[in-house]
Protein backbone atom coordinates (compact mmCIF):
# COMPACT_ATOMS: atom_id res chain seq x y z
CA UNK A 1 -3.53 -16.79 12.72
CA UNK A 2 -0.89 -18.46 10.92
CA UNK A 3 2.09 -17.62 9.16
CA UNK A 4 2.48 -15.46 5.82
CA UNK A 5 4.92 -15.94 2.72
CA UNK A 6 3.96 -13.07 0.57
CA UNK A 7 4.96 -9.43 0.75
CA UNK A 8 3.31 -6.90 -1.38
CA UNK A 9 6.21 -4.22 -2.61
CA UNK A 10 4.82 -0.26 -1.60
CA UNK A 11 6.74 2.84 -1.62
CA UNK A 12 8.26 2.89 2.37
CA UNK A 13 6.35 6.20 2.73
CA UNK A 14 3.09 4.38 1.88
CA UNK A 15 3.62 1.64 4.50
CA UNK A 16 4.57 3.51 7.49
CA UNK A 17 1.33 5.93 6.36
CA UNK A 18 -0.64 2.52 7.01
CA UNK A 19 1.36 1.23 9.56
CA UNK A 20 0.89 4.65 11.77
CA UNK A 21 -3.35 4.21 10.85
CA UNK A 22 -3.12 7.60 8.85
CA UNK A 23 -3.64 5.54 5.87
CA UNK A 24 -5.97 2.31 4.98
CA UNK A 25 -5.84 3.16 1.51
CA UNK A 26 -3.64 1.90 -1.99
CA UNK A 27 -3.91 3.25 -5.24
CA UNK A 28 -2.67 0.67 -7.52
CA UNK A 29 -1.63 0.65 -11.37
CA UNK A 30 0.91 -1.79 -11.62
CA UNK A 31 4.61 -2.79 -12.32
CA UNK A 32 6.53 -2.54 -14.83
CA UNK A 33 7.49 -6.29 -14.32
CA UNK A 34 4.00 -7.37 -14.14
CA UNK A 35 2.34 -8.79 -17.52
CA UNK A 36 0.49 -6.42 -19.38
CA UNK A 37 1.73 -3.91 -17.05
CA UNK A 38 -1.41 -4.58 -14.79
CA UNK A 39 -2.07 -4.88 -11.03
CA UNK A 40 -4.06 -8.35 -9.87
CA UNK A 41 -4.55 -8.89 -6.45
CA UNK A 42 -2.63 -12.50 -6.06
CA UNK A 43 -3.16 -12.91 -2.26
CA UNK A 44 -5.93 -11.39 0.14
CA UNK A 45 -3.01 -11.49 2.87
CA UNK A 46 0.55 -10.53 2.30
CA UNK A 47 3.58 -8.67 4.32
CA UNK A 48 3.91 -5.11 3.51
CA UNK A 49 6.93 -4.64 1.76
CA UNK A 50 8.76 -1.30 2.09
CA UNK A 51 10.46 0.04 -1.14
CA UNK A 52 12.58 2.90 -1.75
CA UNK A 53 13.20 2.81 -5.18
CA UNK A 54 10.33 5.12 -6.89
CA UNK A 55 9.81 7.62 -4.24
CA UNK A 56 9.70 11.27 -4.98
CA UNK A 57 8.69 13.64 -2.17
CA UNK A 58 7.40 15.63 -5.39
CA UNK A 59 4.62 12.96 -6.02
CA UNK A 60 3.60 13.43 -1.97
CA UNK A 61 1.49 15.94 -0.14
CA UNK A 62 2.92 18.20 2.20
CA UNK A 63 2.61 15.79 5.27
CA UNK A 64 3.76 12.93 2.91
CA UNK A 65 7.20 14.71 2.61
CA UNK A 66 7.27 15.34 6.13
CA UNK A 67 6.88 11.41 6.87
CA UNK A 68 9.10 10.45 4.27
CA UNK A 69 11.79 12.12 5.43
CA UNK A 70 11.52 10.35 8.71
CA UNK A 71 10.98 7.33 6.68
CA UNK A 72 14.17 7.99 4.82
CA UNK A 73 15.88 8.54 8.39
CA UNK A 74 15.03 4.81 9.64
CA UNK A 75 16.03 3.26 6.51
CA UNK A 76 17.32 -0.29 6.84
CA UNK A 77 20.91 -0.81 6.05
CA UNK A 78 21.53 -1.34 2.35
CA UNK A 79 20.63 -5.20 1.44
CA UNK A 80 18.48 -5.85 3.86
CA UNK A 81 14.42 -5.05 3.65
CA UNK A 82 12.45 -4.58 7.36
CA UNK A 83 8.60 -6.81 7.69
CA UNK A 84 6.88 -5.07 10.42
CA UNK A 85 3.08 -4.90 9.39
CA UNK A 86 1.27 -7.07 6.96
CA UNK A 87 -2.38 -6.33 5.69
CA UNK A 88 -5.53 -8.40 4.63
CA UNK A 89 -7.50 -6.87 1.37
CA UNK A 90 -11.02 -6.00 2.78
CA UNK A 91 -12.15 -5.05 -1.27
CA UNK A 92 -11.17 -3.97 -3.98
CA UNK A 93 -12.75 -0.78 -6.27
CA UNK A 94 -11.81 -0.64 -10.33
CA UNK A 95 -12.00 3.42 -10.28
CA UNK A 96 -12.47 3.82 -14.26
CA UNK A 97 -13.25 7.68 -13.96
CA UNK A 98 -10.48 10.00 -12.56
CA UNK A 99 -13.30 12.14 -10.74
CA UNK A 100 -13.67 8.76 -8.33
CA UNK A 101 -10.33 8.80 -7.69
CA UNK A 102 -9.85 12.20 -6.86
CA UNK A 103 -12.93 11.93 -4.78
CA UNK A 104 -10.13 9.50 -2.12
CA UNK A 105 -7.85 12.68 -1.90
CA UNK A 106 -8.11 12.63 1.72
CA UNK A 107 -7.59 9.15 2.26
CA UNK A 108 -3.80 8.92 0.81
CA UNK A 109 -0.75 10.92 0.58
CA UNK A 110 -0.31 11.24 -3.18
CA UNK A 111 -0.90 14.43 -4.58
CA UNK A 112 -3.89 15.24 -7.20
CA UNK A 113 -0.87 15.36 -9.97
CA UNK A 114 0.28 11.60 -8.99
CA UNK A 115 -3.06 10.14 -8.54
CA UNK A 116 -4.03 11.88 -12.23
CA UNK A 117 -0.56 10.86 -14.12
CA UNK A 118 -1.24 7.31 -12.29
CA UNK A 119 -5.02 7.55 -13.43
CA UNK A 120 -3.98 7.83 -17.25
CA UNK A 121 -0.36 6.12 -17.31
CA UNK A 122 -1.28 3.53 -20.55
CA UNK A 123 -4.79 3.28 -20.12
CA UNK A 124 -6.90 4.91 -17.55
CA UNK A 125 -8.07 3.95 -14.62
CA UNK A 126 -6.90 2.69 -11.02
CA UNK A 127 -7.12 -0.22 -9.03
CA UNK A 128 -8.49 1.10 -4.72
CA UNK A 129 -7.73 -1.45 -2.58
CA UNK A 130 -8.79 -1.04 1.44
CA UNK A 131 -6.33 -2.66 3.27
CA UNK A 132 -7.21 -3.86 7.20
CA UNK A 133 -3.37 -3.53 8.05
CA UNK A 134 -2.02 -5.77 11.34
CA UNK A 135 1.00 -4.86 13.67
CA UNK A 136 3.42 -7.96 13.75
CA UNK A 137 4.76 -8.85 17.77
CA UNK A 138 8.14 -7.97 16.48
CA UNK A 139 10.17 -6.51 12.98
CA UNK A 140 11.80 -8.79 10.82
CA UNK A 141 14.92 -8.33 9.04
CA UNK A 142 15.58 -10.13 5.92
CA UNK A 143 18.52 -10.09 3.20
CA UNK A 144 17.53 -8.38 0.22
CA UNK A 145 17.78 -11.63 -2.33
CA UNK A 146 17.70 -11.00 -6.62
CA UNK A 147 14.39 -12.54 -6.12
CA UNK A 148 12.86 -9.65 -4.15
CA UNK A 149 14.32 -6.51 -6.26
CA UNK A 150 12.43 -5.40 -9.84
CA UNK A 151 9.37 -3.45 -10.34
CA UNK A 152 6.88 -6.03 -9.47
CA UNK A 153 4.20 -5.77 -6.89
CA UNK A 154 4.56 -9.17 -5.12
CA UNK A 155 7.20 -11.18 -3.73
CA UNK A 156 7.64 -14.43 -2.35
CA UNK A 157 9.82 -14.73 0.72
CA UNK A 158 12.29 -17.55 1.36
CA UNK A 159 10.37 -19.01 4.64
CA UNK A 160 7.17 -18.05 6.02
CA UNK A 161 6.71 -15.67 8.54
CA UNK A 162 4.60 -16.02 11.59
CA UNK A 163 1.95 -13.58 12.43
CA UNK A 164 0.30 -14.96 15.78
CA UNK A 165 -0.05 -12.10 18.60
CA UNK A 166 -0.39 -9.30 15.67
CA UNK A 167 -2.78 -6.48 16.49
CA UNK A 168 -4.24 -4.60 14.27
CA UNK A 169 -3.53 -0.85 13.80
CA UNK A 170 -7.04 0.45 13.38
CA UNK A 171 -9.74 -1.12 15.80
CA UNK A 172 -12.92 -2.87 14.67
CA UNK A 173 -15.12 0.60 14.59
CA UNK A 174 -12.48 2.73 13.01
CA UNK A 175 -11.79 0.23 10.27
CA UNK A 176 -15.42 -0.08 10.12
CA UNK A 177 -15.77 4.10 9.80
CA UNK A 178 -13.20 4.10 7.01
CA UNK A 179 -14.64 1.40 4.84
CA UNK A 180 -18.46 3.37 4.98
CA UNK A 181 -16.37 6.55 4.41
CA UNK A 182 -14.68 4.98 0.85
CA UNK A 183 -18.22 3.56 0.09
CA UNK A 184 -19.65 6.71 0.29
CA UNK A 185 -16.91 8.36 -1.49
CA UNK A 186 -17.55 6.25 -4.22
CA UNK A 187 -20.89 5.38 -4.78
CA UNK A 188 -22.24 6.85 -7.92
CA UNK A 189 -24.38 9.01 -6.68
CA UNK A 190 -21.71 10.90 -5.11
CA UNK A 191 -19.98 11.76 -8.43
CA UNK A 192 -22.21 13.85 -9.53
């Protein structure tokens, strides 16, 4: 495996949710920074990028809160942003009816309110991306540059960042049982 220069900004909550396994999920509209407003998936492999800016224990389920808070409580010191998981896209689903999307309700920590005012913010739909997320050997701890902060979904870091001796947080045959579980989740037949 070699090294990775990209991070991919997600609320902190969302990232330790898929660094802990509970999660293998992200529900993605796009920044505010990002032309047109809309999400691409630039790289297939990226750093997961904890951000604290737009979290609101409101927009979580119950157990979301709960895991924010502890979130919240191992914060990095202000300036300074904390690599410790990156993640390879393993596909990604264009959900253009909100019924699909609240079909994933188990598979993420929004609430049915965020994933709906998500769903229709400027015009509906939501990008699903499956994420096969990796444990790096050890955390990083970089400064916090001007080039890192704004509401934009990807990043390029100053120096790449090595990845050999990662392991990955779900095994083969869990991964495997969450990708058939989001197929069947969204195959059409299943909306009816």
């Amino acid at each position: 495996m070699s090294g990775l220069r990209h991070a991919f900004k997600e609320w902190a909550v969302i990232c330790k949710a898929l660094a802990d396994g509970n999660q293998a999920l992200v529900l993605r509209k796009g920044g505010i920074a990002e032309a047109e407003g809309t999400f691409r998936v630039e790289h297939t492999r990226f750093w997961l990028y904890p951000t604290f800016a737009h979290e609101k224990a409101e927009a979580l389920k119950p157990q979301g809160q709960e895991l924010l808070a502890r979130v919240e409580a191992d914060r990095p010191p202000a300036g300074s942003v904390r690599l410790t998981h990156w993640a390879e896209v393993e596909g990604a689903y264009q959900l253009h009816n909100l019924v699909a999307a609240l079909r994933l309700n188990d598979l993420h920590l929004w609430t049915v309110r965020t994933v709906s005012e998500r769903f229709a913010y400027r015009s509906p739909g939501l990008l699903a991306l499956p994420l096969r997320v990796w444990k790096a050997p050890q955390p990083v701890e970089l400064a916090e540059t001007p080039a890192y902060a704004g509401c934009k979904s990807w990043v390029e870091l100053e120096q790449e960042l090595p990845t050999e001796g990662s392991v990955p947080v779900l095994d083969d045959v869990g991964f495997r049982e969450f990708i058939q579980n989001l197929e069947r989740l969204l195959k059409p037949t299943a909306l009816a």
